[in-house]
PDB file of N, CA and C in Angstrom:
ATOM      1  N   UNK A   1      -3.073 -12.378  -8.897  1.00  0.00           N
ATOM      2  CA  UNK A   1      -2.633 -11.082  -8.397  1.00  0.00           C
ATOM      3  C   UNK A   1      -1.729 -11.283  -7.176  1.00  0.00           C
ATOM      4  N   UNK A   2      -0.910 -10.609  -7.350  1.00  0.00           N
ATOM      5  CA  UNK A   2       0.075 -10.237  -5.821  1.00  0.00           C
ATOM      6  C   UNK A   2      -0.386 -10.434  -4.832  1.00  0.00           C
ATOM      7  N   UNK A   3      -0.713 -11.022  -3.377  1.00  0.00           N
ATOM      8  CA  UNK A   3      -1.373 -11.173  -2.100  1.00  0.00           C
ATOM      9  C   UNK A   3      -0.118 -10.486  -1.291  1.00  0.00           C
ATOM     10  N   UNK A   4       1.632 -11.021  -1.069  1.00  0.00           N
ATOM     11  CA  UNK A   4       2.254 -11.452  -0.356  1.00  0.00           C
ATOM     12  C   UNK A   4       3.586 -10.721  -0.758  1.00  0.00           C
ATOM     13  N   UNK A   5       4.076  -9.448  -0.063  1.00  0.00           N
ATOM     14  CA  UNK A   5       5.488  -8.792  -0.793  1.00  0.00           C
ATOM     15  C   UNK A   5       6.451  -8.642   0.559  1.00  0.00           C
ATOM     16  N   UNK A   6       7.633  -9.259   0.050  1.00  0.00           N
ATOM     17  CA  UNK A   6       8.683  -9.544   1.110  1.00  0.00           C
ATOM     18  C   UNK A   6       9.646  -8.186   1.158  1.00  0.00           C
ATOM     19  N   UNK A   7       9.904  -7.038   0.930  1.00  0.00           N
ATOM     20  CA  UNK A   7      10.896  -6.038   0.915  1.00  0.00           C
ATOM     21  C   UNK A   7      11.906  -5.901   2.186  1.00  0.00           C
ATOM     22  N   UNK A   8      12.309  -6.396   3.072  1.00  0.00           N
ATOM     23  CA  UNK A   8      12.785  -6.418   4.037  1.00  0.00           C
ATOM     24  C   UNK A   8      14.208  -5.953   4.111  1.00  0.00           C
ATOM     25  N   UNK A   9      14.888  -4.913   4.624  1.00  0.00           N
ATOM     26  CA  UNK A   9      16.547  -4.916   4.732  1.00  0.00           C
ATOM     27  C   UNK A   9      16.716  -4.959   3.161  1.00  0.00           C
ATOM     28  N   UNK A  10      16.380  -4.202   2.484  1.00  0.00           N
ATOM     29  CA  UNK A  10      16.360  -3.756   1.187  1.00  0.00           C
ATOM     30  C   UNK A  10      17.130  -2.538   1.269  1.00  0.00           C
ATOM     31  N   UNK A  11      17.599  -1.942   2.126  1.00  0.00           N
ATOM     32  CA  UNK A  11      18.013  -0.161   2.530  1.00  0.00           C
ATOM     33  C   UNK A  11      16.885   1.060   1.222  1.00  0.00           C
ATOM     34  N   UNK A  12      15.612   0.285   1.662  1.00  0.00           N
ATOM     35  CA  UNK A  12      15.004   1.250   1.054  1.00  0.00           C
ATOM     36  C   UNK A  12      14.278   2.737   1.651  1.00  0.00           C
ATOM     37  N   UNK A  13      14.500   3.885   1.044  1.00  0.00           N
ATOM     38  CA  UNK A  13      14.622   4.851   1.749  1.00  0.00           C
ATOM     39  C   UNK A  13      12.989   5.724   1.496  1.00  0.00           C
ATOM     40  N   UNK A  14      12.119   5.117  -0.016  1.00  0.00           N
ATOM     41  CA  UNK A  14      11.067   5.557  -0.028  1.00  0.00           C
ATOM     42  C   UNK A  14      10.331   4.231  -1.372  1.00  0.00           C
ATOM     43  N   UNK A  15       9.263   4.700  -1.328  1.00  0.00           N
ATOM     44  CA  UNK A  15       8.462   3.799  -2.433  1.00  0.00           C
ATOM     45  C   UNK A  15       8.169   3.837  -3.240  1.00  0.00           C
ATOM     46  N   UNK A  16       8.104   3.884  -4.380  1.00  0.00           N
ATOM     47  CA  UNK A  16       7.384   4.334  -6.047  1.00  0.00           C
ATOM     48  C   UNK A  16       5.851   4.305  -5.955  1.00  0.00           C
ATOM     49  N   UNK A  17       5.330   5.294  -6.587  1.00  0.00           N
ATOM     50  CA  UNK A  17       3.936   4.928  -6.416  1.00  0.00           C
ATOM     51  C   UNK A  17       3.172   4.241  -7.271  1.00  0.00           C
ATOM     52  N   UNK A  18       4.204   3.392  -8.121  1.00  0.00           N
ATOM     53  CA  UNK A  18       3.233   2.634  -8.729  1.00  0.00           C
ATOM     54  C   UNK A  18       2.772   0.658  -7.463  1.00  0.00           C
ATOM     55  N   UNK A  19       3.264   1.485  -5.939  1.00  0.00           N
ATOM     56  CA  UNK A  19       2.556   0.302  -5.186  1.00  0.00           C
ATOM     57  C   UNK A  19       1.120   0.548  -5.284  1.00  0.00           C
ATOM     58  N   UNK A  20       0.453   1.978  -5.384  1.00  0.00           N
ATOM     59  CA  UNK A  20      -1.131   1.979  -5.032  1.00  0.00           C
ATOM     60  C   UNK A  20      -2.051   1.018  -6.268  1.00  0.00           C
ATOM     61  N   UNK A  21      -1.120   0.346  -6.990  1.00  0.00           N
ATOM     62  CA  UNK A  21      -1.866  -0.722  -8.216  1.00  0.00           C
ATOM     63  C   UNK A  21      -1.499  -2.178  -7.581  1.00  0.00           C
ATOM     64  N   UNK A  22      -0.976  -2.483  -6.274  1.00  0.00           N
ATOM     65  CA  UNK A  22      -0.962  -3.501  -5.540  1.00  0.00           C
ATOM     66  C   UNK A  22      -2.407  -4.060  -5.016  1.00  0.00           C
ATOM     67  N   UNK A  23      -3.664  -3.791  -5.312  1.00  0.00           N
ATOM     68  CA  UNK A  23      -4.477  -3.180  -4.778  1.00  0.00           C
ATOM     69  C   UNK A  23      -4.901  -4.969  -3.895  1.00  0.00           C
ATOM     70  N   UNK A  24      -4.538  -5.973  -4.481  1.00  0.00           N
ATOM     71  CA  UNK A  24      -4.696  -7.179  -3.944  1.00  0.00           C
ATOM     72  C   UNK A  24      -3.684  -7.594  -2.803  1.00  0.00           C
ATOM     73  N   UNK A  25      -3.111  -7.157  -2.554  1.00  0.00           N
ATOM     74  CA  UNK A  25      -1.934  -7.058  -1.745  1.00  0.00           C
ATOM     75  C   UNK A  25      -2.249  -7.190  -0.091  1.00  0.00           C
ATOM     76  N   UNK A  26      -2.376  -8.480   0.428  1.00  0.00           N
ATOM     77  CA  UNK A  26      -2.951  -8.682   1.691  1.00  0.00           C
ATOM     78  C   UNK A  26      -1.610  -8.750   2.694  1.00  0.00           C
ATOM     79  N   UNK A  27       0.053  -9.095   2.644  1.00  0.00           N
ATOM     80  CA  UNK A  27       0.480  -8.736   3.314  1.00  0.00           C
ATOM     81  C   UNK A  27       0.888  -7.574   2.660  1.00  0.00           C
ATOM     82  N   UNK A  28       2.301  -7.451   3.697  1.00  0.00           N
ATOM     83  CA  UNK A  28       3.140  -5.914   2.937  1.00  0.00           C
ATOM     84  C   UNK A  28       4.889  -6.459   4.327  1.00  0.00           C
ATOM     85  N   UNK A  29       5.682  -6.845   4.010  1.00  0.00           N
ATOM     86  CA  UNK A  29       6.674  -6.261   4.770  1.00  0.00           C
ATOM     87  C   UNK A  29       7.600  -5.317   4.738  1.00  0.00           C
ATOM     88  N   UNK A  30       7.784  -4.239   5.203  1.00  0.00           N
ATOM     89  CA  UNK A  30       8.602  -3.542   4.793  1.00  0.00           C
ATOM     90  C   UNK A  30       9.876  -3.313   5.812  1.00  0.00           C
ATOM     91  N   UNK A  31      10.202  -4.473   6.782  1.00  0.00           N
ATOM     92  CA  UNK A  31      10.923  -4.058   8.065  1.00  0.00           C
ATOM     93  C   UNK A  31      12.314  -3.944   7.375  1.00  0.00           C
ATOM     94  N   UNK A  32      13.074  -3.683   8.423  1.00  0.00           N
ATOM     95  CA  UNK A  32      14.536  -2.904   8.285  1.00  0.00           C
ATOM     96  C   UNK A  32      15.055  -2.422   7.218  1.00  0.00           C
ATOM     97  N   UNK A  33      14.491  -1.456   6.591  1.00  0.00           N
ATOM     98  CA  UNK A  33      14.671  -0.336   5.761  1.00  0.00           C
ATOM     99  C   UNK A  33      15.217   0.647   6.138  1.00  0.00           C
ATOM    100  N   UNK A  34      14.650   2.029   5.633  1.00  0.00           N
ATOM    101  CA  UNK A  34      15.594   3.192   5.918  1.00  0.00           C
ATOM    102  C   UNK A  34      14.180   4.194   5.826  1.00  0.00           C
ATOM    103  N   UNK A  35      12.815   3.483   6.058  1.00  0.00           N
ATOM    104  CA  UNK A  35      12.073   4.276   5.427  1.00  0.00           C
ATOM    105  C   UNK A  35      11.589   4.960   6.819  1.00  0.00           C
ATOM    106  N   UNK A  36      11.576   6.561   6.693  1.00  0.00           N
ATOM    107  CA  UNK A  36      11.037   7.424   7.325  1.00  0.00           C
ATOM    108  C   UNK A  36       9.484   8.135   7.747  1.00  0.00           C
ATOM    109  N   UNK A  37       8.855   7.906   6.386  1.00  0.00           N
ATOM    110  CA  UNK A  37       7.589   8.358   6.281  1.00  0.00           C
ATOM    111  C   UNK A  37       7.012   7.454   5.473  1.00  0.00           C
ATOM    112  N   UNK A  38       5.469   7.033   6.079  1.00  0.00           N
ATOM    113  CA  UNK A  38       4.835   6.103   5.130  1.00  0.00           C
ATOM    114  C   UNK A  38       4.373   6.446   4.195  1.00  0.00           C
ATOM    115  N   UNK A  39       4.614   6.298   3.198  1.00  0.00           N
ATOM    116  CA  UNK A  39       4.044   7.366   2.093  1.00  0.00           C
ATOM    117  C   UNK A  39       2.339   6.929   1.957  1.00  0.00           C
ATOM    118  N   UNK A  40       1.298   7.936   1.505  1.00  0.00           N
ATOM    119  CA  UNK A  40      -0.428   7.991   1.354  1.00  0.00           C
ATOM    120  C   UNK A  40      -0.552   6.753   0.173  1.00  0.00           C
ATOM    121  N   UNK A  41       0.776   6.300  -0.187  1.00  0.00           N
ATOM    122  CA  UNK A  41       0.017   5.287  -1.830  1.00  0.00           C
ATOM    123  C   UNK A  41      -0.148   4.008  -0.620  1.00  0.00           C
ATOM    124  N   UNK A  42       0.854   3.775   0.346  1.00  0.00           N
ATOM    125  CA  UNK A  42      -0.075   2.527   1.325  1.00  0.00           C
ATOM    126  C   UNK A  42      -1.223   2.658   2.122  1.00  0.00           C
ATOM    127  N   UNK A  43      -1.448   3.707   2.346  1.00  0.00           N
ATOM    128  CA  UNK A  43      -2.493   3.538   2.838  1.00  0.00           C
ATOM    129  C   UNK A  43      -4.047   3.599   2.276  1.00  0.00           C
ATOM    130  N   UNK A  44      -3.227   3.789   0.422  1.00  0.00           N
ATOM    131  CA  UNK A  44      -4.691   3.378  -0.166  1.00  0.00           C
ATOM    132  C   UNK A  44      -4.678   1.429  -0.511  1.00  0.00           C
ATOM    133  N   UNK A  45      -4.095   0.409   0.324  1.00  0.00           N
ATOM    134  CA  UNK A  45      -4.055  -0.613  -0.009  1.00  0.00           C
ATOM    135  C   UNK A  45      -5.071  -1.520   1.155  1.00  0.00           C
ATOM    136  N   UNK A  46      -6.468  -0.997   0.554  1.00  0.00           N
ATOM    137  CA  UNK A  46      -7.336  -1.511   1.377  1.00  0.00           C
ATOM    138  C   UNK A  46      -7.398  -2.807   2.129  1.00  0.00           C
ATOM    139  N   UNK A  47      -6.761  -3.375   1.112  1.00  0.00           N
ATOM    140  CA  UNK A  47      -7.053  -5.012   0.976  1.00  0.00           C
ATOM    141  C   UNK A  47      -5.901  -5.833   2.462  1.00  0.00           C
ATOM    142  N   UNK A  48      -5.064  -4.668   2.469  1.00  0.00           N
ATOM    143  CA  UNK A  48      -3.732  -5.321   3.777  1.00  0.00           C
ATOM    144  C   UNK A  48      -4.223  -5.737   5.154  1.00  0.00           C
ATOM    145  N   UNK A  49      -4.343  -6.927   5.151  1.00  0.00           N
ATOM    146  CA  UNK A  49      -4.163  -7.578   6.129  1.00  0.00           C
ATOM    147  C   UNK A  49      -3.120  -7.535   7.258  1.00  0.00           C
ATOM    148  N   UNK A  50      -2.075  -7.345   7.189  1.00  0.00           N
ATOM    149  CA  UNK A  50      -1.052  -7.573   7.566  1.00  0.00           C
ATOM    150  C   UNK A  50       0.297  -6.907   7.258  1.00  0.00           C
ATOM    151  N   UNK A  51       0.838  -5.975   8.452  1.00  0.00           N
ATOM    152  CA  UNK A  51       1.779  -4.832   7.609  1.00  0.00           C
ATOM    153  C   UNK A  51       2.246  -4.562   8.715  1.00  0.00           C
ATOM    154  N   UNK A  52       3.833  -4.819   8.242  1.00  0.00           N
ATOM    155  CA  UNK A  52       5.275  -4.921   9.532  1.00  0.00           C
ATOM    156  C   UNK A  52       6.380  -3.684   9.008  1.00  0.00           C
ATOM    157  N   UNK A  53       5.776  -2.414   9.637  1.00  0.00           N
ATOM    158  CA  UNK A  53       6.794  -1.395   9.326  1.00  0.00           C
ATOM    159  C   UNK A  53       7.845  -1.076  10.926  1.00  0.00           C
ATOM    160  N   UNK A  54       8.080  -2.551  11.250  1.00  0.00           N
ATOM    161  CA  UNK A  54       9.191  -2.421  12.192  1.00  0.00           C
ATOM    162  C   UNK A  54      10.777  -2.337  11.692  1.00  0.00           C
ATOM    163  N   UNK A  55      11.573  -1.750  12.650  1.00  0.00           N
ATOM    164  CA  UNK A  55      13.130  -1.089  12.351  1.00  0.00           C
ATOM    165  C   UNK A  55      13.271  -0.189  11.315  1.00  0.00           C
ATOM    166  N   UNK A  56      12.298   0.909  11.141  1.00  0.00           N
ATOM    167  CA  UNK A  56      12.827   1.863  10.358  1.00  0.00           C
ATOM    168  C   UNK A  56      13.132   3.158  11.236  1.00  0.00           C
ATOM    169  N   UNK A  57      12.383   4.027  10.305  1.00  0.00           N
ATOM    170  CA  UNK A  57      12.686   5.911  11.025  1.00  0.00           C
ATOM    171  C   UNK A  57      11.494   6.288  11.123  1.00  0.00           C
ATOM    172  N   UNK A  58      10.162   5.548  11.618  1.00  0.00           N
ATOM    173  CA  UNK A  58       9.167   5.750  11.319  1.00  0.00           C
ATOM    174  C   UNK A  58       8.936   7.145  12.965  1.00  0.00           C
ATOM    175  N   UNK A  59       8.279   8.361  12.837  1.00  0.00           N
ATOM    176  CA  UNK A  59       8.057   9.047  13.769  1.00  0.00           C
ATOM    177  C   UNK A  59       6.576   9.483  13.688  1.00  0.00           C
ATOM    178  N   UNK A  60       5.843   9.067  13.051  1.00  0.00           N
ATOM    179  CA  UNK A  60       4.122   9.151  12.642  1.00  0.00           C
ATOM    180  C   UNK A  60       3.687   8.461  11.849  1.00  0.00           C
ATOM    181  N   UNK A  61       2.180   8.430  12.177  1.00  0.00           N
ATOM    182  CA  UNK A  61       1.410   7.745  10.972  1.00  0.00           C
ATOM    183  C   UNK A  61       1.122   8.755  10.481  1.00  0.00           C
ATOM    184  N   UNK A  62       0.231   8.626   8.907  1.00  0.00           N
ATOM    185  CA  UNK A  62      -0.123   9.801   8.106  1.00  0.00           C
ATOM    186  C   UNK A  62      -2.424   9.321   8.964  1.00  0.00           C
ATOM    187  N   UNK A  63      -2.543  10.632   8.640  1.00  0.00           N
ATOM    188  CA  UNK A  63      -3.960  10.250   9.613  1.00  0.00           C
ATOM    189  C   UNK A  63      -4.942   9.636   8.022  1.00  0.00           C
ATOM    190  N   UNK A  64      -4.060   9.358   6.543  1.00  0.00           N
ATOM    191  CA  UNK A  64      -4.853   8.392   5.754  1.00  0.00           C
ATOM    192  C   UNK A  64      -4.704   6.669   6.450  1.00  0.00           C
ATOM    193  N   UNK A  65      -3.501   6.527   7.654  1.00  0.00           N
ATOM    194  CA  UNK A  65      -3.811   5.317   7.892  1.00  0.00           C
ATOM    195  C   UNK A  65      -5.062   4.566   8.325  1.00  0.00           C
ATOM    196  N   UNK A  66      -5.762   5.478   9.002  1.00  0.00           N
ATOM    197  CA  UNK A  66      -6.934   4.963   9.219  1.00  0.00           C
ATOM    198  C   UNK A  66      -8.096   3.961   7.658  1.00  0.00           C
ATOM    199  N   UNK A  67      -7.105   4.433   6.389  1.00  0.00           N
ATOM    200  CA  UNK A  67      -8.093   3.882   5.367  1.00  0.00           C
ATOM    201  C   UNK A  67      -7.522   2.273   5.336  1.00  0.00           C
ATOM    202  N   UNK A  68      -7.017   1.712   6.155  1.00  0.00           N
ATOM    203  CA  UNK A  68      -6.288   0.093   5.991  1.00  0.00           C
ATOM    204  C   UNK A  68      -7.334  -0.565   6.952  1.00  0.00           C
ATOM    205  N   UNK A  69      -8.689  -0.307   7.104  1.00  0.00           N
ATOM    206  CA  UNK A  69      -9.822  -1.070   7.628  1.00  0.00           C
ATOM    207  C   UNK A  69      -9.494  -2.695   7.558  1.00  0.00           C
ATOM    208  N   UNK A  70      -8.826  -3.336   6.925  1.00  0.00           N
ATOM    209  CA  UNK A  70      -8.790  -4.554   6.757  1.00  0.00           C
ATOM    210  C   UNK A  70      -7.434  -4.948   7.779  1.00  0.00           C
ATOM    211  N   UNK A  71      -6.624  -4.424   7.598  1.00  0.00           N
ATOM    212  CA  UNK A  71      -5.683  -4.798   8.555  1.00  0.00           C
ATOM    213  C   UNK A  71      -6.313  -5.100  10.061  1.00  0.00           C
ATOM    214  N   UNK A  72      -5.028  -6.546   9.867  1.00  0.00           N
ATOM    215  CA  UNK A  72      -5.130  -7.076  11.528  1.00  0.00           C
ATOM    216  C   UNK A  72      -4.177  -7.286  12.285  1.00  0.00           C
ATOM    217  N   UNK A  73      -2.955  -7.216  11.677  1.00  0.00           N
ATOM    218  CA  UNK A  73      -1.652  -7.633  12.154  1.00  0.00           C
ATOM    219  C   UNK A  73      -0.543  -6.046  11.916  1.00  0.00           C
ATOM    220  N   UNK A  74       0.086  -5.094  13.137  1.00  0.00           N
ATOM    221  CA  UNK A  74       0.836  -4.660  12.786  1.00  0.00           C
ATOM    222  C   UNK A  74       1.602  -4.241  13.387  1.00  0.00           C
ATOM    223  N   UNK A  75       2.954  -4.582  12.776  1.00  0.00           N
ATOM    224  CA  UNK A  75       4.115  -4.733  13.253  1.00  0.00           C
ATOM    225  C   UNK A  75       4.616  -2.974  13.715  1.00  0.00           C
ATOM    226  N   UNK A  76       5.067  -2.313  14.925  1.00  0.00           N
ATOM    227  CA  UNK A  76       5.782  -1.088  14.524  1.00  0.00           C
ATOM    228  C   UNK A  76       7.340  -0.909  15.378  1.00  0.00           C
ATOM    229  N   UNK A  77       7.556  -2.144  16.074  1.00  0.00           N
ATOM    230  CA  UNK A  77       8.627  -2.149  16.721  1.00  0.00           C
ATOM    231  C   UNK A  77       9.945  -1.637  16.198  1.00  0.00           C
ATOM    232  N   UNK A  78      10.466  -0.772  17.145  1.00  0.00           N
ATOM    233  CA  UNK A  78      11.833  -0.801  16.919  1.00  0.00           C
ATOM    234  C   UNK A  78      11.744   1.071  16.118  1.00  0.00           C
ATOM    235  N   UNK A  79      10.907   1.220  16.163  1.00  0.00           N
ATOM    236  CA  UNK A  79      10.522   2.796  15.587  1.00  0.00           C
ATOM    237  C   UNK A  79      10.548   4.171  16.349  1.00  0.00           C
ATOM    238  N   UNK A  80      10.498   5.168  16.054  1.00  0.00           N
ATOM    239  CA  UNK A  80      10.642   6.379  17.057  1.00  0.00           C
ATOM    240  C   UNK A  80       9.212   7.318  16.715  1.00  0.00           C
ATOM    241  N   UNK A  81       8.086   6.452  16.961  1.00  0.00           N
ATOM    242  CA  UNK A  81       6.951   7.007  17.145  1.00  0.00           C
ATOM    243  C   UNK A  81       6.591   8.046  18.272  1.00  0.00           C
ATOM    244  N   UNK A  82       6.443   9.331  17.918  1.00  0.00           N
ATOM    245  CA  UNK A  82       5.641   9.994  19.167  1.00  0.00           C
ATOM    246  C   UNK A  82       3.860   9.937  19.086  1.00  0.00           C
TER     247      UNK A  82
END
């Protein structure tokens, strides 16, 4: 199964939801994109360890982030979080 997904400077602007079947998926990068809002299918990816949503348009989390209990590493630099 998938552990490890590189998407980086992809100019991706949103995600398909067929990521919430990533479900083994311990990193995630998604830096310098175009992406604005995290969409709820990542934050059903229990299993993430490790998740770098730095240099996008990010201005919130969704309050399902709290379901990424496993995460330990995360990146949000470079974002316009209030």
């Amino acid at each position: 199964a998938l552990e490890v997904l590189n998407v980086e400077r992809n100019e991706l602007t949103c995600l398909p939801a067929a990521f919430g079947r990533l479900q083994s998926l311990k990193a995630l990068d998604l830096s310098s994109n175009q992406l604005s809002e995290l969409p709820e299918v990542v934050c059903s990816l229990t299993a993430l360890e490790k998740l770098d949503l730095q240099y996008n348009s990010w201005t919130r989390l969704p309050e399902t982030f709290a379901q990424l209990q496993s995460l330990k590493v995360l990146n949000l630099c470079g974002n316009d979080l209030i």
